[in-house]
Protein backbone atom coordinates (compact mmCIF):
# COMPACT_ATOMS: atom_id res chain seq x y z
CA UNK A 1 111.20 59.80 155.18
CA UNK A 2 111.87 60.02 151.20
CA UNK A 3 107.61 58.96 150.75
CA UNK A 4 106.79 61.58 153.67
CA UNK A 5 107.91 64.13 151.59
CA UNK A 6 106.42 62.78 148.38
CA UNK A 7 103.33 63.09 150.09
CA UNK A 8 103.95 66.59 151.43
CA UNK A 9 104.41 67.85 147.47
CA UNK A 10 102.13 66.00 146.12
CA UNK A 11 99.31 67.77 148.63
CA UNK A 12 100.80 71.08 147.98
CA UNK A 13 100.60 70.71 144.23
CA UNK A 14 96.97 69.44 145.13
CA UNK A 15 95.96 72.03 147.10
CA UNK A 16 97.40 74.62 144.86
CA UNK A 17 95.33 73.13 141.83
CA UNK A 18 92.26 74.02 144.58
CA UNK A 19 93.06 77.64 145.08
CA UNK A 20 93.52 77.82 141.27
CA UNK A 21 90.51 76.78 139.88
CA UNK A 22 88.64 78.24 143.17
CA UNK A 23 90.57 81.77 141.79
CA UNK A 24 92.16 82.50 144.38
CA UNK A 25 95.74 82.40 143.64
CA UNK A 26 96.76 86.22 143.30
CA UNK A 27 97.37 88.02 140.25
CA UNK A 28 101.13 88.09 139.08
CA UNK A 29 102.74 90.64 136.77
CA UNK A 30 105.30 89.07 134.50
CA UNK A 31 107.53 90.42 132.01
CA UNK A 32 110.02 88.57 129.13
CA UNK A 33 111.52 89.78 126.22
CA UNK A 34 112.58 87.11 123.61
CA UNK A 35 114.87 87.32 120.33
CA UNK A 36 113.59 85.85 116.92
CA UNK A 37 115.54 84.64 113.75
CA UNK A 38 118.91 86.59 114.59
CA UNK A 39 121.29 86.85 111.29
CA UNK A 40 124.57 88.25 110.27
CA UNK A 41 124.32 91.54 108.43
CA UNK A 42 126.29 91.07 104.97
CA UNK A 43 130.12 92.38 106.36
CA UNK A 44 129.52 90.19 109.22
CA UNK A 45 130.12 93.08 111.52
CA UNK A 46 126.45 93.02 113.33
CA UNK A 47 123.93 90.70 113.99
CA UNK A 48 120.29 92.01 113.21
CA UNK A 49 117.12 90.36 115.62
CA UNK A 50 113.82 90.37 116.10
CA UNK A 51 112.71 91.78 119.64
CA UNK A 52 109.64 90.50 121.38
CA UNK A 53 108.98 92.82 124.57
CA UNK A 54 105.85 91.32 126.22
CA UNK A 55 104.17 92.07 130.29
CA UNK A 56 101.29 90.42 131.26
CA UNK A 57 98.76 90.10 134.50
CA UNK A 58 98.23 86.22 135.63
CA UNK A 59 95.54 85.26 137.22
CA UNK A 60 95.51 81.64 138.14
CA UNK A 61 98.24 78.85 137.83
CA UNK A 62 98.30 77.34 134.27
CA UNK A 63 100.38 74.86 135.04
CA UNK A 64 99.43 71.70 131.85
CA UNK A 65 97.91 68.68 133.45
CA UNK A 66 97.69 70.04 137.15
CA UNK A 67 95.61 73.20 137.39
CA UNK A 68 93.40 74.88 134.81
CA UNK A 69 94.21 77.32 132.45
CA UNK A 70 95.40 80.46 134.03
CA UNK A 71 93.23 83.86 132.78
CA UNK A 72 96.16 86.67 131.12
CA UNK A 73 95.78 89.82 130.37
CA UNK A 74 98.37 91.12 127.75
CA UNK A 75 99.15 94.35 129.09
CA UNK A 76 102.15 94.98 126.20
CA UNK A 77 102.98 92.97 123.23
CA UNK A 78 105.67 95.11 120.67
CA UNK A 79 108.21 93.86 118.63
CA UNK A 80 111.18 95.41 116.86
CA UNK A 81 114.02 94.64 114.65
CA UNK A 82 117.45 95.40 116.53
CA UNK A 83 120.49 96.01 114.82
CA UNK A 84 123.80 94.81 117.44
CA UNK A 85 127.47 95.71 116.62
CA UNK A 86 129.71 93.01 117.83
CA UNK A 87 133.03 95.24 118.31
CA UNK A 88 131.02 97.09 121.16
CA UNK A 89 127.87 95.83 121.46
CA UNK A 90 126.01 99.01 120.92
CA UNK A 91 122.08 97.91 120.05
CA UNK A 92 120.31 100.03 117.93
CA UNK A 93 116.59 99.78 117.01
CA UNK A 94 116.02 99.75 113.23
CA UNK A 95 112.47 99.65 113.17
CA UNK A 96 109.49 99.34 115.88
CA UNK A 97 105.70 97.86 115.04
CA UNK A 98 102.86 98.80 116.06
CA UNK A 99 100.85 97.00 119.11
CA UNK A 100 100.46 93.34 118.33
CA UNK A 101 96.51 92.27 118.14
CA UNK A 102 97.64 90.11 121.43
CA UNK A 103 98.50 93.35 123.46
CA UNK A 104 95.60 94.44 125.55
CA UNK A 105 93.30 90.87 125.51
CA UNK A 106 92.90 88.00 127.78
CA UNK A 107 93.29 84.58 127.11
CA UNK A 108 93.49 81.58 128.50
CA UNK A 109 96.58 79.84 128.66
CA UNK A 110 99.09 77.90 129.98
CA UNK A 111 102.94 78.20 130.72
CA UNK A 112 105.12 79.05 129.56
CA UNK A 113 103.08 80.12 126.54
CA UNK A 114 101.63 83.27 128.67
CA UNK A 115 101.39 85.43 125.93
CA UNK A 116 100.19 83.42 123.00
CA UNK A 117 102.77 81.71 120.20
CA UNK A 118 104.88 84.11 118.22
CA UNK A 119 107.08 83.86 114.82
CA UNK A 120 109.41 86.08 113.18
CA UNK A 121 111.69 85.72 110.08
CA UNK A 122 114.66 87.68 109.01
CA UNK A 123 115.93 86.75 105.60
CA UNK A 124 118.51 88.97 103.68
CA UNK A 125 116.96 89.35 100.00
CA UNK A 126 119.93 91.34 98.77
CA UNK A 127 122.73 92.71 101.06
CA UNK A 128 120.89 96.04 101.78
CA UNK A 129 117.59 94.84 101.67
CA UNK A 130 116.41 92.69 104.74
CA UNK A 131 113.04 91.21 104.83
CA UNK A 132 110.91 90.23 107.71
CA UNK A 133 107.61 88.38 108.83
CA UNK A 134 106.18 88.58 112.09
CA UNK A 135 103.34 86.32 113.08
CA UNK A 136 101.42 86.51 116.55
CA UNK A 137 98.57 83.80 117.40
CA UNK A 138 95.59 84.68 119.83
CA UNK A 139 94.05 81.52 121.63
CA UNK A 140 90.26 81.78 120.52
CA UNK A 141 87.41 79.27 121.01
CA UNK A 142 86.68 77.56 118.86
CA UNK A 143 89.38 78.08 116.39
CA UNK A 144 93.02 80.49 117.23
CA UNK A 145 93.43 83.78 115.21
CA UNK A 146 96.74 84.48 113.00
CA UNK A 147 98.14 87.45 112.16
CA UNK A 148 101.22 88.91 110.90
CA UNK A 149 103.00 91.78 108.90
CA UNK A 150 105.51 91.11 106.80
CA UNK A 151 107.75 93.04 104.01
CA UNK A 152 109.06 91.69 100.67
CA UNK A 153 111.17 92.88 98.42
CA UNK A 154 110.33 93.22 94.84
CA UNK A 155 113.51 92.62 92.68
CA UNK A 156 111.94 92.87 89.16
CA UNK A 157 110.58 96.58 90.31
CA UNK A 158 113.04 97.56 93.04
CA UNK A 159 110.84 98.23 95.60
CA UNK A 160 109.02 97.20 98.58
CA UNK A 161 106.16 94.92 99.31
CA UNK A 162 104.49 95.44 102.20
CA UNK A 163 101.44 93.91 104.00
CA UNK A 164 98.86 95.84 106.22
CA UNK A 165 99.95 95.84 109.83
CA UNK A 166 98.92 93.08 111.43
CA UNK A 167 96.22 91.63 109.33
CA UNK A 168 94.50 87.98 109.62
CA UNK A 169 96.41 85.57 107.18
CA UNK A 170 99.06 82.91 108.23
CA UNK A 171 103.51 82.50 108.74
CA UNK A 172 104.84 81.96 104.92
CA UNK A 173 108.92 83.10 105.29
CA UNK A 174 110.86 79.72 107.79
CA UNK A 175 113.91 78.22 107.78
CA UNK A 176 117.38 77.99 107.87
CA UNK A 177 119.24 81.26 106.31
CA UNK A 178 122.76 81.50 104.80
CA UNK A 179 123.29 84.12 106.86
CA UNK A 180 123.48 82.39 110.20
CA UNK A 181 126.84 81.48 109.29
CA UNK A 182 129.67 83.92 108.60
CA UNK A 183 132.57 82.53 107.89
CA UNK A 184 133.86 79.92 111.61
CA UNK A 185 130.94 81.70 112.90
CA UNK A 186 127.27 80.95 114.15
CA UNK A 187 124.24 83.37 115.18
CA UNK A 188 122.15 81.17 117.53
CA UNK A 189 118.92 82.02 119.75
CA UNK A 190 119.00 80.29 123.03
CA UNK A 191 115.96 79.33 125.60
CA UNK A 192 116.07 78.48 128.73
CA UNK A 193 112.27 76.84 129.34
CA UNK A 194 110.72 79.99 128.95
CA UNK A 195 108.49 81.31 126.87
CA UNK A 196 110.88 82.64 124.38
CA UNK A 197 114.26 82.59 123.48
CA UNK A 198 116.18 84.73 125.65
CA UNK A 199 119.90 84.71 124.16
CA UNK A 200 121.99 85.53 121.23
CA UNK A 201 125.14 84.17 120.88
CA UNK A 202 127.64 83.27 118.30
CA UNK A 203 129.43 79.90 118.13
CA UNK A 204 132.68 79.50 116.82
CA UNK A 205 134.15 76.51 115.28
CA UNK A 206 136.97 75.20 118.10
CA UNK A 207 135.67 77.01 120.39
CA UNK A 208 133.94 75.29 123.79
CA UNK A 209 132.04 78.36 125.02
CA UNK A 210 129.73 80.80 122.78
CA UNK A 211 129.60 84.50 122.99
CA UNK A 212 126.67 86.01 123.96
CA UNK A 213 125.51 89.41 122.27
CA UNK A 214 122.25 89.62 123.59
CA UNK A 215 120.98 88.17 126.88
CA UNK A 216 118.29 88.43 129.36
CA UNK A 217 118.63 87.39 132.65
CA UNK A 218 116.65 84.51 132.52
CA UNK A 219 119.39 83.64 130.35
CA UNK A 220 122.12 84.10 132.31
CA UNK A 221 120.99 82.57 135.41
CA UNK A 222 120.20 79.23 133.16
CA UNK A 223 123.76 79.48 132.02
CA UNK A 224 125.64 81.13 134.91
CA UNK A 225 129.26 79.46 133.66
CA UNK A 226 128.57 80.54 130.13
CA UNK A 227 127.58 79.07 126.93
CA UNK A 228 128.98 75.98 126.18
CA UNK A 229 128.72 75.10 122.66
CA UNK A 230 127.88 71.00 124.13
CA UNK A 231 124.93 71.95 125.41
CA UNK A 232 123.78 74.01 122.15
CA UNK A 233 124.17 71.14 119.87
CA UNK A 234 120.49 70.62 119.03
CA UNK A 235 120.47 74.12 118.22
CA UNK A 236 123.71 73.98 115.28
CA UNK A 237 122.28 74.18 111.34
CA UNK A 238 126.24 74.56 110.29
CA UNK A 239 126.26 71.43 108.45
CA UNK A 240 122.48 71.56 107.20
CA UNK A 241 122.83 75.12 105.71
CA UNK A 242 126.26 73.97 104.35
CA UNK A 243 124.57 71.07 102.64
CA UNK A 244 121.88 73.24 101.07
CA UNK A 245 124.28 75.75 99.85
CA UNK A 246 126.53 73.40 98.26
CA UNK A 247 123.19 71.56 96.61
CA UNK A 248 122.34 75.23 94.85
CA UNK A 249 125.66 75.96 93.59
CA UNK A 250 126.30 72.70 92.25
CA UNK A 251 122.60 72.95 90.85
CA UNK A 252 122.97 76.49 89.22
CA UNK A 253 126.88 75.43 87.80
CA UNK A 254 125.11 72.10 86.06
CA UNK A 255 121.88 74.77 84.77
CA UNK A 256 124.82 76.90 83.57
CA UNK A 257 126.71 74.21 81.98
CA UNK A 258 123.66 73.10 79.81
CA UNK A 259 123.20 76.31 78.70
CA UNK A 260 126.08 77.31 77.50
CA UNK A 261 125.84 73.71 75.33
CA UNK A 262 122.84 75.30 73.82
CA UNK A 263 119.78 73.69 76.05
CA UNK A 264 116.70 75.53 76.22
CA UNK A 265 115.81 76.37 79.67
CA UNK A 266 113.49 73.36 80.18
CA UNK A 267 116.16 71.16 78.44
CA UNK A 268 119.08 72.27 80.79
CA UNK A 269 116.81 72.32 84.27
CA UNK A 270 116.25 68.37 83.66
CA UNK A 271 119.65 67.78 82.41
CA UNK A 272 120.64 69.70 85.58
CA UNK A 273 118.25 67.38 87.80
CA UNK A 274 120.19 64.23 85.83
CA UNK A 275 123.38 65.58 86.88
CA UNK A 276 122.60 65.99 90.46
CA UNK A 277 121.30 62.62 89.96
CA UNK A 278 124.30 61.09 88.87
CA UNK A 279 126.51 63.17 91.37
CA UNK A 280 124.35 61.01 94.56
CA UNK A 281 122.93 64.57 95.53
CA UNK A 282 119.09 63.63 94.15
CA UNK A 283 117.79 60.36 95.01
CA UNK A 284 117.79 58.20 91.63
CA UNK A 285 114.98 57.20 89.56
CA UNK A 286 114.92 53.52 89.03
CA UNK A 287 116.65 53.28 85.60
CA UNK A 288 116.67 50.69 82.61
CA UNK A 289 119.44 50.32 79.85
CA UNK A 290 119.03 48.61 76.53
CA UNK A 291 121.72 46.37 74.52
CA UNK A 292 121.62 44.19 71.34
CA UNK A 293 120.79 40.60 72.38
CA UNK A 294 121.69 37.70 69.64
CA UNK A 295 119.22 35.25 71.55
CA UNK A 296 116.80 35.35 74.77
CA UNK A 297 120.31 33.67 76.50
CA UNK A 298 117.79 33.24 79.91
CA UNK A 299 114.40 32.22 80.98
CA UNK A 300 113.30 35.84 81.13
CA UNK A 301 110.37 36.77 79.08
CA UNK A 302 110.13 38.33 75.68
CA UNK A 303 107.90 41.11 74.81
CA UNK A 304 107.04 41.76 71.51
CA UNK A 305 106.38 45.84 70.84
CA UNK A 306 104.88 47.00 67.53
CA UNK A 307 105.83 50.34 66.09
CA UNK A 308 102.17 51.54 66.82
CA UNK A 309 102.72 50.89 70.67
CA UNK A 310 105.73 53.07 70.38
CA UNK A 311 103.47 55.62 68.50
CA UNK A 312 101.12 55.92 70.97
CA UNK A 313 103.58 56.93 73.35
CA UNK A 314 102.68 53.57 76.07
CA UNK A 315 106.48 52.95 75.94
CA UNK A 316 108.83 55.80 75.64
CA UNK A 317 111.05 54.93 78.17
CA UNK A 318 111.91 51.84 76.20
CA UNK A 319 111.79 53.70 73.50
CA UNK A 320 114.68 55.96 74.60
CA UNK A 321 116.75 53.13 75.92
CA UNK A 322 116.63 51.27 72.13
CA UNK A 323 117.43 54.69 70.47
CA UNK A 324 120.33 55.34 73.27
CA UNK A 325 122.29 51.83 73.83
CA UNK A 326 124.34 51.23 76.61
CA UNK A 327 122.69 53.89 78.63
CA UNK A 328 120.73 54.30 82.00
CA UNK A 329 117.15 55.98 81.20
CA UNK A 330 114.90 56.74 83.76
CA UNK A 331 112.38 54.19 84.01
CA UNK A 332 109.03 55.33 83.79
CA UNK A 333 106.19 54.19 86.07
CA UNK A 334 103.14 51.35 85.30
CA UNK A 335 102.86 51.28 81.83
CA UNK A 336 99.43 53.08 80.49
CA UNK A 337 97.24 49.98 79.55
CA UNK A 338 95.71 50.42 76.01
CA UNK A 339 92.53 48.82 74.84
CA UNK A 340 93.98 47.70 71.30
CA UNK A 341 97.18 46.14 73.16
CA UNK A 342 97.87 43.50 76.08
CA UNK A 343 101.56 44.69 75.73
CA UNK A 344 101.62 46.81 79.00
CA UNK A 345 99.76 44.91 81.06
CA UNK A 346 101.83 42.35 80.43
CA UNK A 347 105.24 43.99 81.35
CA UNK A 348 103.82 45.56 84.27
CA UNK A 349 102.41 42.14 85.75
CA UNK A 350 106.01 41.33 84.94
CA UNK A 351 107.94 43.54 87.17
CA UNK A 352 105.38 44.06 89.34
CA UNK A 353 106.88 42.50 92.29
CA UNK A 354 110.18 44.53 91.83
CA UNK A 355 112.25 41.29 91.61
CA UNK A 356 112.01 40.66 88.31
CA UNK A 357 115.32 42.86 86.48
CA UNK A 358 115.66 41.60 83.43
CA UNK A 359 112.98 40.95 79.93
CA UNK A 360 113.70 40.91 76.51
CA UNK A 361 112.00 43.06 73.94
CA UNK A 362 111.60 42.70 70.01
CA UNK A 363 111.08 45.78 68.49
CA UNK A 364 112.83 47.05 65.47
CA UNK A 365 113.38 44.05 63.76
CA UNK A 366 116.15 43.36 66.39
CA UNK A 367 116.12 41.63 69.92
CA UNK A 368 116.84 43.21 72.57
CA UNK A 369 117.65 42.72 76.39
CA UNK A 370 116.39 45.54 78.70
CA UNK A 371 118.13 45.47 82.57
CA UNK A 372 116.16 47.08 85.09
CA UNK A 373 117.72 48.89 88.33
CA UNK A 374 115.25 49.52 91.07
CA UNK A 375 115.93 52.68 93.28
């Protein structure tokens, strides 16, 4: 019975591919509107969007490795940038663009991409100023066409940048935005296998069901017992944009700090990037540190540097770790190999292999016993 009715589907899926590429699988009218990038607004009191209304005519199945391409025509393609209240849901429309270059063309395609990709960026560059990038990409032959409008803000001049509407170029603004979080809470945009994201709806921590603000009803019949925050997991950056955050304030204090000891503004930007080294928030360098050595007290080599090697600049890392004692220095890569010394090729057929930790170096008039620690 079970392989009777394998064969049943698999004939119908066959004969379907048949009346598809023969054309004659009548033309559908579909419709979706999708949300982009939603973001708290500054109090927290709203949640601003991007707004993707899009209707098409199908022609054909375009269903990926069964049938061929189906043939749309893009009979609307807008977007906007929607402005909802979360005390009473009110949605009001902040700003509407003009026709997208996708709106009125045919392409092939196939689902659930009907109506060509799409991006759009929010990103809050001061509390009353909210930027935006919208980005809409035709399938061409041979190559796709980009295009997008976008708006910057200028804060050296105070004013706006903004690009032609909908010109040819390519999606610059992505990425997780500190204003996805407010507080316990969490702006998300939900899909349901369709061609856009069809929800908004805020998670809050302890909670086991999110709040939907804005919802289609694609949406809701994907999720007819209601959000629950399990099944949005892939979709939580909490801990991600937490993470960044705390790496830029930590960054900025230690800038700051070196600063105020009297750094110039290179000086205190790598004294910053040493401090997030030493904190275990930037990978470490591998790193060497000098002492005095009496005697070569193990079988590891001994290089002998002249004060013209140090001159030349082939060894300043050593030469740092001599003049600072006791201290981890960031060890510099292969050593540059001179033609009037064997020096570095020597050391760096040395530690080559990595294995190798430990040489001795006379330089100075004084021994002395360099410890290297790979990273």
């Amino acid at each position: 019975m079970y392989s009777f009715v394998v064969r049943k589907a698999l004939i119908a899926m066959l004969v379907l591919a048949l009346l598809g590429t023969a054309g004659l699988v009548a033309a559908v009218r579909h419709s979706d509107v999708g949300y982009f990038s939603p973001q708290f607004t500054p109090d927290g009191a709203a949640v601003v969007v991007v707004v993707r209304d899009a209707r098409a005519l199908v022609l054909g199945l375009g269903y990926q490795m069964w049938t061929p391409p189906a043939r749309v025509l893009v009979t609307r393609d807008r977007f906007s940038v929607v402005r909802a209240t979360l005390a009473d849901g009110r949605a009001e429309t902040l700003q509407d663009f003009p026709a997208s270059p996708v709106e009125g063309t045919w392409i092939h395609t196939y689902r659930p991409g009907l109506y060509g990709s799409a991006h759009a960026h929010l990103r809050w560059a001061t509390p009353a100023a909210l930027e935006y990038e919208l980005g809409v990409t035709v399938p061409r032959q041979p190559t796709s066409e980009t295009y997008v409008t976008r708006r910057r803000w200028d804060g050296a001049k105070g004013s706006w940048i903004d690009s032609a509407p909908w010109e040819r170029g390519w999606a610059g603004m992505g990425g997780d935005e500190p204003s996805q979080l407010n507080g316990d809470r969490e702006v998300v945009a939900v899909r349901a296998g369709g061609p856009m994201p069809c929800a908004v709806v805020i998670v809050t921590t302890g909670q086991d069901k999110a709040r939907p603000v804005l919802e289609t009803s694609e949406c809701r019949d994907a999720y007819p017992d209601g959000y629950a925050v399990a099944a949005l997991s892939d979709l939580l950056r909490r801990s991600e944009i937490e993470r960044l955050a705390h790496l830029k304030r930590t960054h900025e204090d230690l800038v700051a700090s070196a600063r105020a000891k009297g750094l110039s503004e290179g000086g205190a930007a790598l004294e910053a990037i040493r401090g997030m080294q030493r904190l275990g928030l930037y990978p470490k360098p591998s790193t060497m540190v000098a002492t005095r050595a009496a005697t070569a007290t193990t079988s590891a080599p001994v290089f002998t540097i002249t004060d013209q090697e140090f001159l030349v600049g082939i060894f300043n890392d050593i030469r740092e770790a001599i003049d600072r004692p006791g201290e981890e220095i960031e060890k510099a890569g292969a050593y540059v190999i001179h033609r009037d010394f064997d020096t570095s090729r020597q050391i760096n057929q040395y530690l080559a292999d990595r294995k190798d930790t430990e040489f001795f170096v006379q330089a100075d008039g004084t021994l002395w016993r360099i410890v290297v620690d790979y990273r």
